[in-house]
C-alpha atoms as a PDB file:
ATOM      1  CA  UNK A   1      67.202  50.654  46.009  1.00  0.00           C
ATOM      2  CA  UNK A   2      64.945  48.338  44.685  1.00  0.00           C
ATOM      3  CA  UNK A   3      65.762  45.897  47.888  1.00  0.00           C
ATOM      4  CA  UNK A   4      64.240  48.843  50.332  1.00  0.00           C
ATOM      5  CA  UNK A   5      61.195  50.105  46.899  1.00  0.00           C
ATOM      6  CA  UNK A   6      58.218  48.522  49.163  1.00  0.00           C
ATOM      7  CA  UNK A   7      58.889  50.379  51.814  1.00  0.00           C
ATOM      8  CA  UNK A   8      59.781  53.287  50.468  1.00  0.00           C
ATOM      9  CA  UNK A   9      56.882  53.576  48.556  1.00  0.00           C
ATOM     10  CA  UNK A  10      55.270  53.039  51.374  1.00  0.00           C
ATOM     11  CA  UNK A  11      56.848  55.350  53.367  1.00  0.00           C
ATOM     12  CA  UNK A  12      56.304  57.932  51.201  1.00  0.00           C
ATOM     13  CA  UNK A  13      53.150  57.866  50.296  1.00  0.00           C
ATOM     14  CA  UNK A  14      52.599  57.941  53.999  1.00  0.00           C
ATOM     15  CA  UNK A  15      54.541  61.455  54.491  1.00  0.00           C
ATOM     16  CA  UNK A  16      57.101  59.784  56.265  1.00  0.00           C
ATOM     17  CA  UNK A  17      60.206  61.625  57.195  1.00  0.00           C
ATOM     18  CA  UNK A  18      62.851  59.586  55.642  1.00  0.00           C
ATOM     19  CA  UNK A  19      66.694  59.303  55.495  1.00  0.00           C
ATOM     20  CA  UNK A  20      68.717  57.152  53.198  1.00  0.00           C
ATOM     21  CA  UNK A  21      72.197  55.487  53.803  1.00  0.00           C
ATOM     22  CA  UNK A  22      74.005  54.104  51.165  1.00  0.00           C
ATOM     23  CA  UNK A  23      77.611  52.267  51.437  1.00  0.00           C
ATOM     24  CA  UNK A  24      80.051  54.256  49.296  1.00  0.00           C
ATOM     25  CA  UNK A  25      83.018  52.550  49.770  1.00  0.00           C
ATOM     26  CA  UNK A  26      84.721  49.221  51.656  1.00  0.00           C
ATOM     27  CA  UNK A  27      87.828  47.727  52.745  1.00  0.00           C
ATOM     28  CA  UNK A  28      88.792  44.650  53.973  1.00  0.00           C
ATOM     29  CA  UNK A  29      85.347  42.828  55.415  1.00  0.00           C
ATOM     30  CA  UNK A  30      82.585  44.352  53.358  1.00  0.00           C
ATOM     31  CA  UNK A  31      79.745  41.725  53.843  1.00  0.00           C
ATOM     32  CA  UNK A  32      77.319  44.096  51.647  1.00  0.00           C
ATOM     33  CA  UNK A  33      78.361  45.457  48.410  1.00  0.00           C
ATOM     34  CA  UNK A  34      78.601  48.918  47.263  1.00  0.00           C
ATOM     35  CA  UNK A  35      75.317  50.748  46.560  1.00  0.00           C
ATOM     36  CA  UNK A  36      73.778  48.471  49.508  1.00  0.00           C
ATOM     37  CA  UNK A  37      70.677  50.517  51.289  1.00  0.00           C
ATOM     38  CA  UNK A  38      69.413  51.358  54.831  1.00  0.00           C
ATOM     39  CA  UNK A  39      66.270  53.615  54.990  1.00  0.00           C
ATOM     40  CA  UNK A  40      65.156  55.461  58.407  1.00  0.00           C
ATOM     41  CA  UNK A  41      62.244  57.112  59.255  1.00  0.00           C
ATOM     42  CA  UNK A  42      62.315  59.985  62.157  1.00  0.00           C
ATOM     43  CA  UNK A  43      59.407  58.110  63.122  1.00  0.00           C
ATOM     44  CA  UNK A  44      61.783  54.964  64.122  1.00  0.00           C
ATOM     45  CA  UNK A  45      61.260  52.268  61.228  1.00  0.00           C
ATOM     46  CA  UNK A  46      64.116  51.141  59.389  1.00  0.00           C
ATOM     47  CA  UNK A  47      64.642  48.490  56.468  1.00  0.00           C
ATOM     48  CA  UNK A  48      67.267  47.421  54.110  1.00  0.00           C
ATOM     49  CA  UNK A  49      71.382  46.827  55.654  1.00  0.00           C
ATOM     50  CA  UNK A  50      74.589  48.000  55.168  1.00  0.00           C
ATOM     51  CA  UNK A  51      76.245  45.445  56.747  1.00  0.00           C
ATOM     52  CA  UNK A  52      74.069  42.442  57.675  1.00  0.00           C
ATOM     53  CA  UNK A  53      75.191  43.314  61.678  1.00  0.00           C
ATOM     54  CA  UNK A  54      74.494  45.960  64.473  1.00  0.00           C
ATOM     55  CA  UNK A  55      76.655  48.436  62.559  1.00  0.00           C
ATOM     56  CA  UNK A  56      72.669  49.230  61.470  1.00  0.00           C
ATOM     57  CA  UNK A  57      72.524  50.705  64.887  1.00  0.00           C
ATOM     58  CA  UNK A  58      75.021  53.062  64.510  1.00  0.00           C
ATOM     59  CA  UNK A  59      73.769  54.275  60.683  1.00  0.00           C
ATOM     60  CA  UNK A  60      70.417  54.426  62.826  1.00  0.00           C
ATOM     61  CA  UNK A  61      71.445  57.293  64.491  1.00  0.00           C
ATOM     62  CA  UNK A  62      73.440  58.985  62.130  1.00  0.00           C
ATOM     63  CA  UNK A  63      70.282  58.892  60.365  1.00  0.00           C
ATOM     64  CA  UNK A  64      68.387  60.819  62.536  1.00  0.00           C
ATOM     65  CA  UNK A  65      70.542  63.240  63.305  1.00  0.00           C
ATOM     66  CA  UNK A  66      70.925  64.049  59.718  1.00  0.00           C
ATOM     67  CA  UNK A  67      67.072  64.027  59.524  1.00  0.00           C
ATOM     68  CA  UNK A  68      67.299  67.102  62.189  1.00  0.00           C
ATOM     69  CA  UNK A  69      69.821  68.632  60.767  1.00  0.00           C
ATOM     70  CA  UNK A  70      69.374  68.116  57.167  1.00  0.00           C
ATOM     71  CA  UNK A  71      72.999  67.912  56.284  1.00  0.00           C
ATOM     72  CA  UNK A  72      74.239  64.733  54.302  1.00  0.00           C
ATOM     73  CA  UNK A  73      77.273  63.153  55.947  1.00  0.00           C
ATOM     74  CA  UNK A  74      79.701  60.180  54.857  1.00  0.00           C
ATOM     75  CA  UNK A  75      79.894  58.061  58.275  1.00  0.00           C
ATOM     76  CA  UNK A  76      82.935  56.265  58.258  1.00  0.00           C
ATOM     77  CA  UNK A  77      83.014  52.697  60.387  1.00  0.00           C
ATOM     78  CA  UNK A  78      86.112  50.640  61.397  1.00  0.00           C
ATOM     79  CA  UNK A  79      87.099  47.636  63.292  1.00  0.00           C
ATOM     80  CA  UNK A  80      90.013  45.603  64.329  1.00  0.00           C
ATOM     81  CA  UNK A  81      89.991  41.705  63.242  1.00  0.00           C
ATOM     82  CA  UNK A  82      89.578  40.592  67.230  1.00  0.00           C
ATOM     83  CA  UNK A  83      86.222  43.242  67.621  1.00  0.00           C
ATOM     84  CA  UNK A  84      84.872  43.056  64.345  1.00  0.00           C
ATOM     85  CA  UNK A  85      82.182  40.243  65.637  1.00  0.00           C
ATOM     86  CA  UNK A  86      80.529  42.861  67.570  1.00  0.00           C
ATOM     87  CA  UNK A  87      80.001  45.659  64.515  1.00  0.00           C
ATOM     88  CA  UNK A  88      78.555  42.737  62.531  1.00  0.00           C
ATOM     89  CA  UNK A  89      81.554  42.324  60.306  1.00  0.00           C
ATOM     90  CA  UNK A  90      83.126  39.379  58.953  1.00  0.00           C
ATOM     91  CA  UNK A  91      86.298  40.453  60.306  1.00  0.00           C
ATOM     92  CA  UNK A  92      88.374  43.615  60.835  1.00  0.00           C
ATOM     93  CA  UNK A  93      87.181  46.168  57.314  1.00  0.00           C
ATOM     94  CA  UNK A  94      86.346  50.153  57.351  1.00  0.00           C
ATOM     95  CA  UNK A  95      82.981  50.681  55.950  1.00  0.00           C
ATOM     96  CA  UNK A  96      82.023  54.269  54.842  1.00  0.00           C
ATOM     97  CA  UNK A  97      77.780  54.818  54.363  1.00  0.00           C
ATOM     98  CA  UNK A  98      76.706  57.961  52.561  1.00  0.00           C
ATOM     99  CA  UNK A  99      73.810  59.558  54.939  1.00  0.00           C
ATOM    100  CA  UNK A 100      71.227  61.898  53.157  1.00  0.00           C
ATOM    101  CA  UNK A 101      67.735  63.028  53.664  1.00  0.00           C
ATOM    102  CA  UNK A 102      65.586  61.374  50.822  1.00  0.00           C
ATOM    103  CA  UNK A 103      65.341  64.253  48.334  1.00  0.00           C
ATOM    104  CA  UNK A 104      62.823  64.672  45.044  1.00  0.00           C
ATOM    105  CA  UNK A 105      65.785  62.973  43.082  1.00  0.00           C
ATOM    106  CA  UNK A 106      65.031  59.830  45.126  1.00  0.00           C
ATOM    107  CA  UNK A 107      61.626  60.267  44.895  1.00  0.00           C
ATOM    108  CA  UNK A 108      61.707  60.521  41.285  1.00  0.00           C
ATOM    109  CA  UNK A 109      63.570  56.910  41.144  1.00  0.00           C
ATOM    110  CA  UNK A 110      61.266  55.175  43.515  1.00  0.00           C
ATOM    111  CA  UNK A 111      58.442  55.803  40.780  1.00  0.00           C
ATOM    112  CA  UNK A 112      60.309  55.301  37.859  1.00  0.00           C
ATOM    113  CA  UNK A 113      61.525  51.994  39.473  1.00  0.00           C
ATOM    114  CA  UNK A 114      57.921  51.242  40.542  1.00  0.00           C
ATOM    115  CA  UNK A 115      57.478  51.626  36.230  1.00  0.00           C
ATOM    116  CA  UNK A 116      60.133  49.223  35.657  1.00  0.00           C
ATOM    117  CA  UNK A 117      62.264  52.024  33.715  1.00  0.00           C
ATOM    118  CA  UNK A 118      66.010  52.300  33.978  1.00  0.00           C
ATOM    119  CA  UNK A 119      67.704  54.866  35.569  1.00  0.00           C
ATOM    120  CA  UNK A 120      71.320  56.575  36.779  1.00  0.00           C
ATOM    121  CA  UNK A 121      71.743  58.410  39.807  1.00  0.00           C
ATOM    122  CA  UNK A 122      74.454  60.318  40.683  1.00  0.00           C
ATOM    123  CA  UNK A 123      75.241  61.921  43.813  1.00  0.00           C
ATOM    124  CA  UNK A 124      78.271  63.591  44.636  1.00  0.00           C
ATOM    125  CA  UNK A 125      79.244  62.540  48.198  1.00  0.00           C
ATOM    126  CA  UNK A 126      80.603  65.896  48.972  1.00  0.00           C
ATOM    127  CA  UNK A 127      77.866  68.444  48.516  1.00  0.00           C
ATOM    128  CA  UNK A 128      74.497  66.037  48.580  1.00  0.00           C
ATOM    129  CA  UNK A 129      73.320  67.082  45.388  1.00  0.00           C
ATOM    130  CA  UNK A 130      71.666  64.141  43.717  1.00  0.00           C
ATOM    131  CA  UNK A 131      71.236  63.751  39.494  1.00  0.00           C
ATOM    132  CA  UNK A 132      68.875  61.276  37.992  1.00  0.00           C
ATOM    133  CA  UNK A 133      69.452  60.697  34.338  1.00  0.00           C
ATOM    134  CA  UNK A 134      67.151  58.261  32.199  1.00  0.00           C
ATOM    135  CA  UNK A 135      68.661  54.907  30.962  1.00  0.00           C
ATOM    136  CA  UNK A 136      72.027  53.047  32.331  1.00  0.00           C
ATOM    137  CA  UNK A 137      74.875  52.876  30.864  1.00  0.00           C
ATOM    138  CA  UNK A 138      76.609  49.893  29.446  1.00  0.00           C
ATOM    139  CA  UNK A 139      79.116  47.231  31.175  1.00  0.00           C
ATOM    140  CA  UNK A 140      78.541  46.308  34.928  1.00  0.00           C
ATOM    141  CA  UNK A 141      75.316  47.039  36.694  1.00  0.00           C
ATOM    142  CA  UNK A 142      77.195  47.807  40.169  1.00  0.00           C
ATOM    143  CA  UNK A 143      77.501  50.786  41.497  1.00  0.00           C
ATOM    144  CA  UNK A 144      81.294  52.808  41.301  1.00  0.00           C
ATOM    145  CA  UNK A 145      82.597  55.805  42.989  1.00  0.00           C
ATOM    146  CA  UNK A 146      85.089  58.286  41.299  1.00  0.00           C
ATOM    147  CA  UNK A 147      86.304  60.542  43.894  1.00  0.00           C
ATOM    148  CA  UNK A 148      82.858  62.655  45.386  1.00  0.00           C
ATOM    149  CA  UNK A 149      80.373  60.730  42.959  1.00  0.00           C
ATOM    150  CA  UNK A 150      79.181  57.800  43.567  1.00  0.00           C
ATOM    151  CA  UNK A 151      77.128  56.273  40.191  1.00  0.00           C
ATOM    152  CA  UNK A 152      74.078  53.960  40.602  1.00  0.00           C
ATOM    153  CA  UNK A 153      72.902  52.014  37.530  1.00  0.00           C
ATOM    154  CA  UNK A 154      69.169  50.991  38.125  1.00  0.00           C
ATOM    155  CA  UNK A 155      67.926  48.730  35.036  1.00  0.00           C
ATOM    156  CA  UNK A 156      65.033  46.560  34.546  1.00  0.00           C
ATOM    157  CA  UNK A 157      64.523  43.598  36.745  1.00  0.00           C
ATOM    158  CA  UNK A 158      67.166  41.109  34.722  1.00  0.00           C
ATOM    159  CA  UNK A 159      64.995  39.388  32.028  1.00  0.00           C
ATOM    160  CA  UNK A 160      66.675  36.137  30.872  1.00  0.00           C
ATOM    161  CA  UNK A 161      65.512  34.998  27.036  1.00  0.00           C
ATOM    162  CA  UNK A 162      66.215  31.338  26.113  1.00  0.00           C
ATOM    163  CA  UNK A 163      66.044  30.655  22.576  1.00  0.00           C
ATOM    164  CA  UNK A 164      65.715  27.313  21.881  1.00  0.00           C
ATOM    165  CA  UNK A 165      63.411  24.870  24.635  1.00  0.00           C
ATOM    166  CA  UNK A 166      65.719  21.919  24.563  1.00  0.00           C
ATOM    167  CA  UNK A 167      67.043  19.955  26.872  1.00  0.00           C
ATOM    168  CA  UNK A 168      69.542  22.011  29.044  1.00  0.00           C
ATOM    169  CA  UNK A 169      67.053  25.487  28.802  1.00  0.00           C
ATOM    170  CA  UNK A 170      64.917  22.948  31.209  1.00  0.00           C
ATOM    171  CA  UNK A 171      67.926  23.470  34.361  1.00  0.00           C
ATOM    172  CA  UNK A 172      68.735  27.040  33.120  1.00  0.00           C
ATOM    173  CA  UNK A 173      65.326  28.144  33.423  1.00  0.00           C
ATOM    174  CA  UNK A 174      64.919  26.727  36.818  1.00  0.00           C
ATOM    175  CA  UNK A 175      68.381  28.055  37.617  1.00  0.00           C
ATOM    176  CA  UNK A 176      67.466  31.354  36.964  1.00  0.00           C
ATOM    177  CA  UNK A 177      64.267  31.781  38.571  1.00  0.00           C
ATOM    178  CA  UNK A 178      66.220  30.740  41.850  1.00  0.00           C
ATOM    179  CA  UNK A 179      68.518  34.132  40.891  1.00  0.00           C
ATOM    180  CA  UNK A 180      65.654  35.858  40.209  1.00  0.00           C
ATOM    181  CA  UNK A 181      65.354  36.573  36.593  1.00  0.00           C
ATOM    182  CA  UNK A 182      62.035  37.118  34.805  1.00  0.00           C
ATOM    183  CA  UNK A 183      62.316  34.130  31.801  1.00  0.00           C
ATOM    184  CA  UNK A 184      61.089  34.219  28.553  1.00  0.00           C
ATOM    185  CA  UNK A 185      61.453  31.134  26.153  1.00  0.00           C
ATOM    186  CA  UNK A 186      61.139  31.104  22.596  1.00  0.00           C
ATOM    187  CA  UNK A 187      60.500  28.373  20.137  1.00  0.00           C
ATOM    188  CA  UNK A 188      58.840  27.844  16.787  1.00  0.00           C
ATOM    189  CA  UNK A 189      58.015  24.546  17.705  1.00  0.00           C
ATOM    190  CA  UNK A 190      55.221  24.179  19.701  1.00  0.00           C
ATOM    191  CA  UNK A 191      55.824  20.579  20.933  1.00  0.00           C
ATOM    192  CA  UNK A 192      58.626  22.155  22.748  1.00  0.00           C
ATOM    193  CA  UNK A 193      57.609  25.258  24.536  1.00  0.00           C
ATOM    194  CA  UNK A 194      55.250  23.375  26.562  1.00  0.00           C
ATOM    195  CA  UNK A 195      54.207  24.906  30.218  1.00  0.00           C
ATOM    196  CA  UNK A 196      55.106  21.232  31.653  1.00  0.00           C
ATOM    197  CA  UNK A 197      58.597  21.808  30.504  1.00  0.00           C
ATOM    198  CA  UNK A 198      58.545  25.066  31.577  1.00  0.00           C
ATOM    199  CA  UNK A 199      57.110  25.459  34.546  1.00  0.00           C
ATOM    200  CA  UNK A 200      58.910  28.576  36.033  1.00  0.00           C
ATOM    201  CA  UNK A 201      58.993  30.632  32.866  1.00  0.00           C
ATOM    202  CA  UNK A 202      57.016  34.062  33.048  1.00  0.00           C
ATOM    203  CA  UNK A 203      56.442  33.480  29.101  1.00  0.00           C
ATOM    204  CA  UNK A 204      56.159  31.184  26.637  1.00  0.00           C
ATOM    205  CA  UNK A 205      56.428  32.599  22.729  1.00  0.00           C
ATOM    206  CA  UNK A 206      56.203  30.168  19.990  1.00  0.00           C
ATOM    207  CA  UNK A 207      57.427  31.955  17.034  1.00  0.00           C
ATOM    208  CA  UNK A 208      60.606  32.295  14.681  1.00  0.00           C
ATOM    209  CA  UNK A 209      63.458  34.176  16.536  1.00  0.00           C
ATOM    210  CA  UNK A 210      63.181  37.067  14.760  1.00  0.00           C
ATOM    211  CA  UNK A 211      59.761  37.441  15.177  1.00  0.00           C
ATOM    212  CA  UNK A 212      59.830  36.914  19.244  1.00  0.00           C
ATOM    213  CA  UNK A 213      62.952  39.008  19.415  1.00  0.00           C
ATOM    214  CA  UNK A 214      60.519  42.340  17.544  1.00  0.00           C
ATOM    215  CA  UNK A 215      58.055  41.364  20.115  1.00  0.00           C
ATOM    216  CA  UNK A 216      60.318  41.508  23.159  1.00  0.00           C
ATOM    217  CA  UNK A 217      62.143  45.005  24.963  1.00  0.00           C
ATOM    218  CA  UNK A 218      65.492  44.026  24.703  1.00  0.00           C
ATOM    219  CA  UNK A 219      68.372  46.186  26.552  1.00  0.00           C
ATOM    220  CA  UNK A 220      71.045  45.892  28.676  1.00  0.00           C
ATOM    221  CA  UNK A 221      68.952  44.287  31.236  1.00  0.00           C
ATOM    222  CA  UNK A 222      68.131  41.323  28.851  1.00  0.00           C
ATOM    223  CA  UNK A 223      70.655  38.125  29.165  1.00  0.00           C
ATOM    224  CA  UNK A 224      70.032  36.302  25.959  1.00  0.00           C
ATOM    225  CA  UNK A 225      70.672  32.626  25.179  1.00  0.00           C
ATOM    226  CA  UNK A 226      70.765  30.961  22.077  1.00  0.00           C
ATOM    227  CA  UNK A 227      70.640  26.845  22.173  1.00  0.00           C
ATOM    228  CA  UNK A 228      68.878  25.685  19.251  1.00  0.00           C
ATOM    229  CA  UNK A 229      72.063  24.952  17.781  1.00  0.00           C
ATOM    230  CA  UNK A 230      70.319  24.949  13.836  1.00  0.00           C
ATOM    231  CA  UNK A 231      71.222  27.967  11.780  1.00  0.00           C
ATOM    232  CA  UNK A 232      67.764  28.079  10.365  1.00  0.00           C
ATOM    233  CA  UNK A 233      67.452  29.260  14.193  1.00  0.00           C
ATOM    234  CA  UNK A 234      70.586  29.937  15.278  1.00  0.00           C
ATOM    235  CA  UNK A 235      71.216  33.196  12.558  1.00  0.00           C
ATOM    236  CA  UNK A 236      67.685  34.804  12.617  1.00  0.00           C
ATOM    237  CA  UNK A 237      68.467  34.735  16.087  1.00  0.00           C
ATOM    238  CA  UNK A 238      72.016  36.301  15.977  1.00  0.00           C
ATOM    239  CA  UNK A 239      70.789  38.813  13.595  1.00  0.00           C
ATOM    240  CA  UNK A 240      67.825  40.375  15.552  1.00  0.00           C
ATOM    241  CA  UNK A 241      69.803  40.844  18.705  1.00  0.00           C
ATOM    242  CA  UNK A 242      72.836  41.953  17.330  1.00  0.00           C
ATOM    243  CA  UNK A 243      71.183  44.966  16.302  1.00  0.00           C
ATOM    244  CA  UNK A 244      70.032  45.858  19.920  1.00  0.00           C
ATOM    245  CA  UNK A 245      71.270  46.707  23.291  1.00  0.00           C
ATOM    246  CA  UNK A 246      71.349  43.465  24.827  1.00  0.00           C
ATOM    247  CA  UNK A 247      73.350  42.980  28.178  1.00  0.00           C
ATOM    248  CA  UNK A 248      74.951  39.403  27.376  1.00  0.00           C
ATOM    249  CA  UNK A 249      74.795  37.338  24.518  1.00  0.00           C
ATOM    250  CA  UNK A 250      75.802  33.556  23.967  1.00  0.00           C
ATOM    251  CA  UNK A 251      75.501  31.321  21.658  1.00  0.00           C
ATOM    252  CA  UNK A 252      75.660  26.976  22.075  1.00  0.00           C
ATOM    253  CA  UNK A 253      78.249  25.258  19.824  1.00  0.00           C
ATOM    254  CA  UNK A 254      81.649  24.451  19.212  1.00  0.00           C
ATOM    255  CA  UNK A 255      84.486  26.841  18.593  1.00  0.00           C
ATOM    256  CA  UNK A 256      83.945  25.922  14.693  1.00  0.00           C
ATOM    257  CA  UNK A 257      80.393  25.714  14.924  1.00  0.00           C
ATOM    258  CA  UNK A 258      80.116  29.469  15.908  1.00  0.00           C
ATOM    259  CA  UNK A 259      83.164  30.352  13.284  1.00  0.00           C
ATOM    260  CA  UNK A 260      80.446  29.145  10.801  1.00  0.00           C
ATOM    261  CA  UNK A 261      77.831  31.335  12.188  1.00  0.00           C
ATOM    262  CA  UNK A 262      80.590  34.623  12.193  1.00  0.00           C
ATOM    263  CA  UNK A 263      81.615  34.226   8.735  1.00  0.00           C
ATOM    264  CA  UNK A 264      78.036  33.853   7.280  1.00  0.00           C
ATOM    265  CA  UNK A 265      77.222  36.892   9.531  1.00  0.00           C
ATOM    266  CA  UNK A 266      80.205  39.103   8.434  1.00  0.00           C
ATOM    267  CA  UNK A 267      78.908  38.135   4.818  1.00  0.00           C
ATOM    268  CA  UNK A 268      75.624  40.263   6.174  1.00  0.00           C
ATOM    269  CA  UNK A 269      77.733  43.059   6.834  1.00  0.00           C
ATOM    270  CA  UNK A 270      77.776  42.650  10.620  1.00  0.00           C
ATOM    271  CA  UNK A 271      81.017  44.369  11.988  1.00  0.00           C
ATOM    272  CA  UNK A 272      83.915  42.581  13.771  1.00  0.00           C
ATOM    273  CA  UNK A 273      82.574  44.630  16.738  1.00  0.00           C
ATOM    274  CA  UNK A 274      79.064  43.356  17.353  1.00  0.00           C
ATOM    275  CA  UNK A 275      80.084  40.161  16.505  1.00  0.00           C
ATOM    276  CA  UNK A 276      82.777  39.887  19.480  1.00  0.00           C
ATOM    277  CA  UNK A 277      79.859  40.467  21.739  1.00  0.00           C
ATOM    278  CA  UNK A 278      78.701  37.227  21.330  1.00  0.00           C
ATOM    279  CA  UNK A 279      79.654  34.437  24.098  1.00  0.00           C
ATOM    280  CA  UNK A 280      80.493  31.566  21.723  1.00  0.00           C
ATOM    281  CA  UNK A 281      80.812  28.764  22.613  1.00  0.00           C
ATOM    282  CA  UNK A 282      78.793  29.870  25.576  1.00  0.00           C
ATOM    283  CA  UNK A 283      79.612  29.498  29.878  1.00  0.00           C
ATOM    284  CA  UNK A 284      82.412  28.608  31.739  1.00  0.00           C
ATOM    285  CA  UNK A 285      84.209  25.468  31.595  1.00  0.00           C
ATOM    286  CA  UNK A 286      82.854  23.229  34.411  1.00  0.00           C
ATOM    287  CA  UNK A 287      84.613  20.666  33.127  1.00  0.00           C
ATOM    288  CA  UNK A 288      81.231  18.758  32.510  1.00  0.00           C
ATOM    289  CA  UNK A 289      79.096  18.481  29.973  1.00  0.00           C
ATOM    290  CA  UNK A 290      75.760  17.080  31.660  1.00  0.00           C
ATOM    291  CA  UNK A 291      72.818  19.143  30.964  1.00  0.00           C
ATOM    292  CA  UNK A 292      72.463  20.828  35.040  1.00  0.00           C
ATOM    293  CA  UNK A 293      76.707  21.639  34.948  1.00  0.00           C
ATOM    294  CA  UNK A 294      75.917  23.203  31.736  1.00  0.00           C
ATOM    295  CA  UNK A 295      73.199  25.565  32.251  1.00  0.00           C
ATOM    296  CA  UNK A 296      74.951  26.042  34.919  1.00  0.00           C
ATOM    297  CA  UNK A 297      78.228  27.198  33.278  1.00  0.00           C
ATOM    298  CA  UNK A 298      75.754  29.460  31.085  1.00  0.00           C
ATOM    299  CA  UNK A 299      74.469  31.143  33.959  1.00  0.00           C
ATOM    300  CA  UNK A 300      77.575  31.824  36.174  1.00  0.00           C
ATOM    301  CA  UNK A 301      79.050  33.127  32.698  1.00  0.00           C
ATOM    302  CA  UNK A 302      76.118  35.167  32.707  1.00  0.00           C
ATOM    303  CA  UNK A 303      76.631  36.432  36.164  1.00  0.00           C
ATOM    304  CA  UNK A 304      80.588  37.533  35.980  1.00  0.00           C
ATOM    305  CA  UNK A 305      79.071  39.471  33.115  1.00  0.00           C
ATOM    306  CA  UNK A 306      76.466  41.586  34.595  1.00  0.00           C
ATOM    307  CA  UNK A 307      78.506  42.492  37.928  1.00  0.00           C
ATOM    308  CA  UNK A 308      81.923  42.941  36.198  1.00  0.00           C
ATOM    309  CA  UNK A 309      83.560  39.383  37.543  1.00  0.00           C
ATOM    310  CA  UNK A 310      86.686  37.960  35.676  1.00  0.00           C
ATOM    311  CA  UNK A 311      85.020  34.080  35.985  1.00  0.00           C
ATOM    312  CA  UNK A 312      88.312  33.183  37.498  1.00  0.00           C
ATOM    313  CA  UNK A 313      88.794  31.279  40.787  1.00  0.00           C
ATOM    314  CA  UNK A 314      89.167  33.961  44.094  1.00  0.00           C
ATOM    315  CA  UNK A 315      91.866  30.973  45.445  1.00  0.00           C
ATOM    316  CA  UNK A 316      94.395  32.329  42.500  1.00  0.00           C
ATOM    317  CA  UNK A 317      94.416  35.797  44.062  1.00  0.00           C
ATOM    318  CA  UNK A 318      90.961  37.289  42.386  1.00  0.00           C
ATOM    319  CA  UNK A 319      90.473  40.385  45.309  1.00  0.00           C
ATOM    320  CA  UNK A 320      87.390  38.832  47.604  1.00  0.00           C
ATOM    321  CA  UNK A 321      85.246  41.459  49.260  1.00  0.00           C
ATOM    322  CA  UNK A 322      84.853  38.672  52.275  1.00  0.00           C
ATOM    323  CA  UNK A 323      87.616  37.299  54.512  1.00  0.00           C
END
């Protein structure tokens, strides 16, 4: 939704007629993921895809006839490997887009989205009726279909919070602006959490970890990353975050170096559960350890944890969504 938010706000505000297509479910080729969006007006503008070719036009008019009729509809699409050029696919798939007059559900989402506040939306695919329930719930941010209903998790735009400005946060930040994320780093030294080394963070907070981590709204949009590697950081760190509903958390060190930090945590009283939510040591083996490969092991790690990915290679038999 939030790809399609300008101009549905737009739209809207406008009294625009508006329909709203939504893929619900792919096979084979699916060069846009589930929960991808397509908005039509009766008035003839469109934005958003569904599948990055001129299957658009078809959803086009499915879209106004079900702004005439006002009956939802599940349009199913399919094409055979030596054709699927001309639909826009990959190759040959079957593509089925949910079609639905936007309703005060959606309307309801576009503000609280314009507010930056999380939201679910569930719609069952076989009678239109649309739910909106406050907050998301844990695990994968994608969107899933069970039978008729089709779940969307909207969260906060992903907010990425370094602790610890050293050396590899420099590529990670940079990294991660280039995905996207709003970045925060934190560091009680002052010296470090400079704007020159920083240039693409949204904020800079030079403070304890504790004392940044009170400051900050951390749930399960927040990616959290520990690299001061100094327990007199490291811990007051571990323990504020621990507490809350953060979506990843990872923590720089050797396998023994984060054993050390576990057992002086478990002397706190911190359960066996909270503790296994910590990433430690932290990313995916790269095989390097230069400063760029590293950040960028952090990140990817990051990534196959907020969209559900196993971090494994797709040439070992991992199920790609693209020939």
């Amino acid at each position: 939704m939030r790809e399609v938010l300008g101009e549905l706000a737009e739209w809207t505000t406008a009294g625009e007629d508006i329909a709203l297509a939504t893929v619900v479910e792919t096979w084979g080729s699916s060069p846009r993921p589930l929960g991808s969006k397509m908005v039509v007006t009766r008035s003839g503008k469109m934005a958003g895809s569904v599948s990055n070719g001129c299957i658009e036009s078809a959803v086009f008019e499915e879209a106004q006839k079900v702004l005439k009729s006002r009956e939802p509809k599940v349009a199913a699409f399919g094409v055979a490997d030596d054709v699927a050029f001309e639909v826009g696919l990959a190759c040959g798939g079957h593509i089925e887009v949910f079609v639905e007059p936007l309703g005060p559900a959606h309307r309801q989402l576009i503000e609280m989205l314009q507010r930056n506040e999380p939201a679910t939306l569930r719609t069952n695919l076989a009678t239109g009726a649309a739910d909106l329930v406050l907050g998301t719930p844990p695990g994968t941010e994608l969107a899933r279909r069970d039978g008729d209903m089709f779940t969307e998790p909207f969260r906060r735009p992903a907010h990425l919070i370094i602790v610890g400005a050293i050396h590899i946060a420099i590529p990670l930040h940079r990294l991660a602006k280039l995905m996207g994320y709003r970045i925060t780093v934190v560091d009680a030294r002052a010296k470090f959490a400079t704007r020159e080394r920083f240039p693409d963070a949204d904020e800079l907070i030079v403070a304890w970890p504790d004392e940044a981590m009170a400051r900050l709204a951390i749930d399960n949009s927040s990616y959290v990353v520990i690299l001061t590697h100094d327990p007199k950081f490291d811990l007051p760190a571990l323990r504020s975050v621990l507490a809350k509903d953060a979506g990843y958390i990872g923590a720089i060190g050797s396998r023994k170096t984060n054993q050390n930090r576990f057992d002086a945590l478990r002397a706190e009283g911190f359960t066996e559960e909270q503790l296994a939510r910590v990433h430690g040591p932290i990313g995916l083996d790269l095989g390097s350890r230069g400063a760029d490969e590293t950040a960028l092991g952090i990140l990817a790690e990051i990534t196959a944890a907020r969209f559900g990915g196993s971090g494994a290679s797709k040439r070992d038999g991992v199920r790609s969504g693209l020939c």
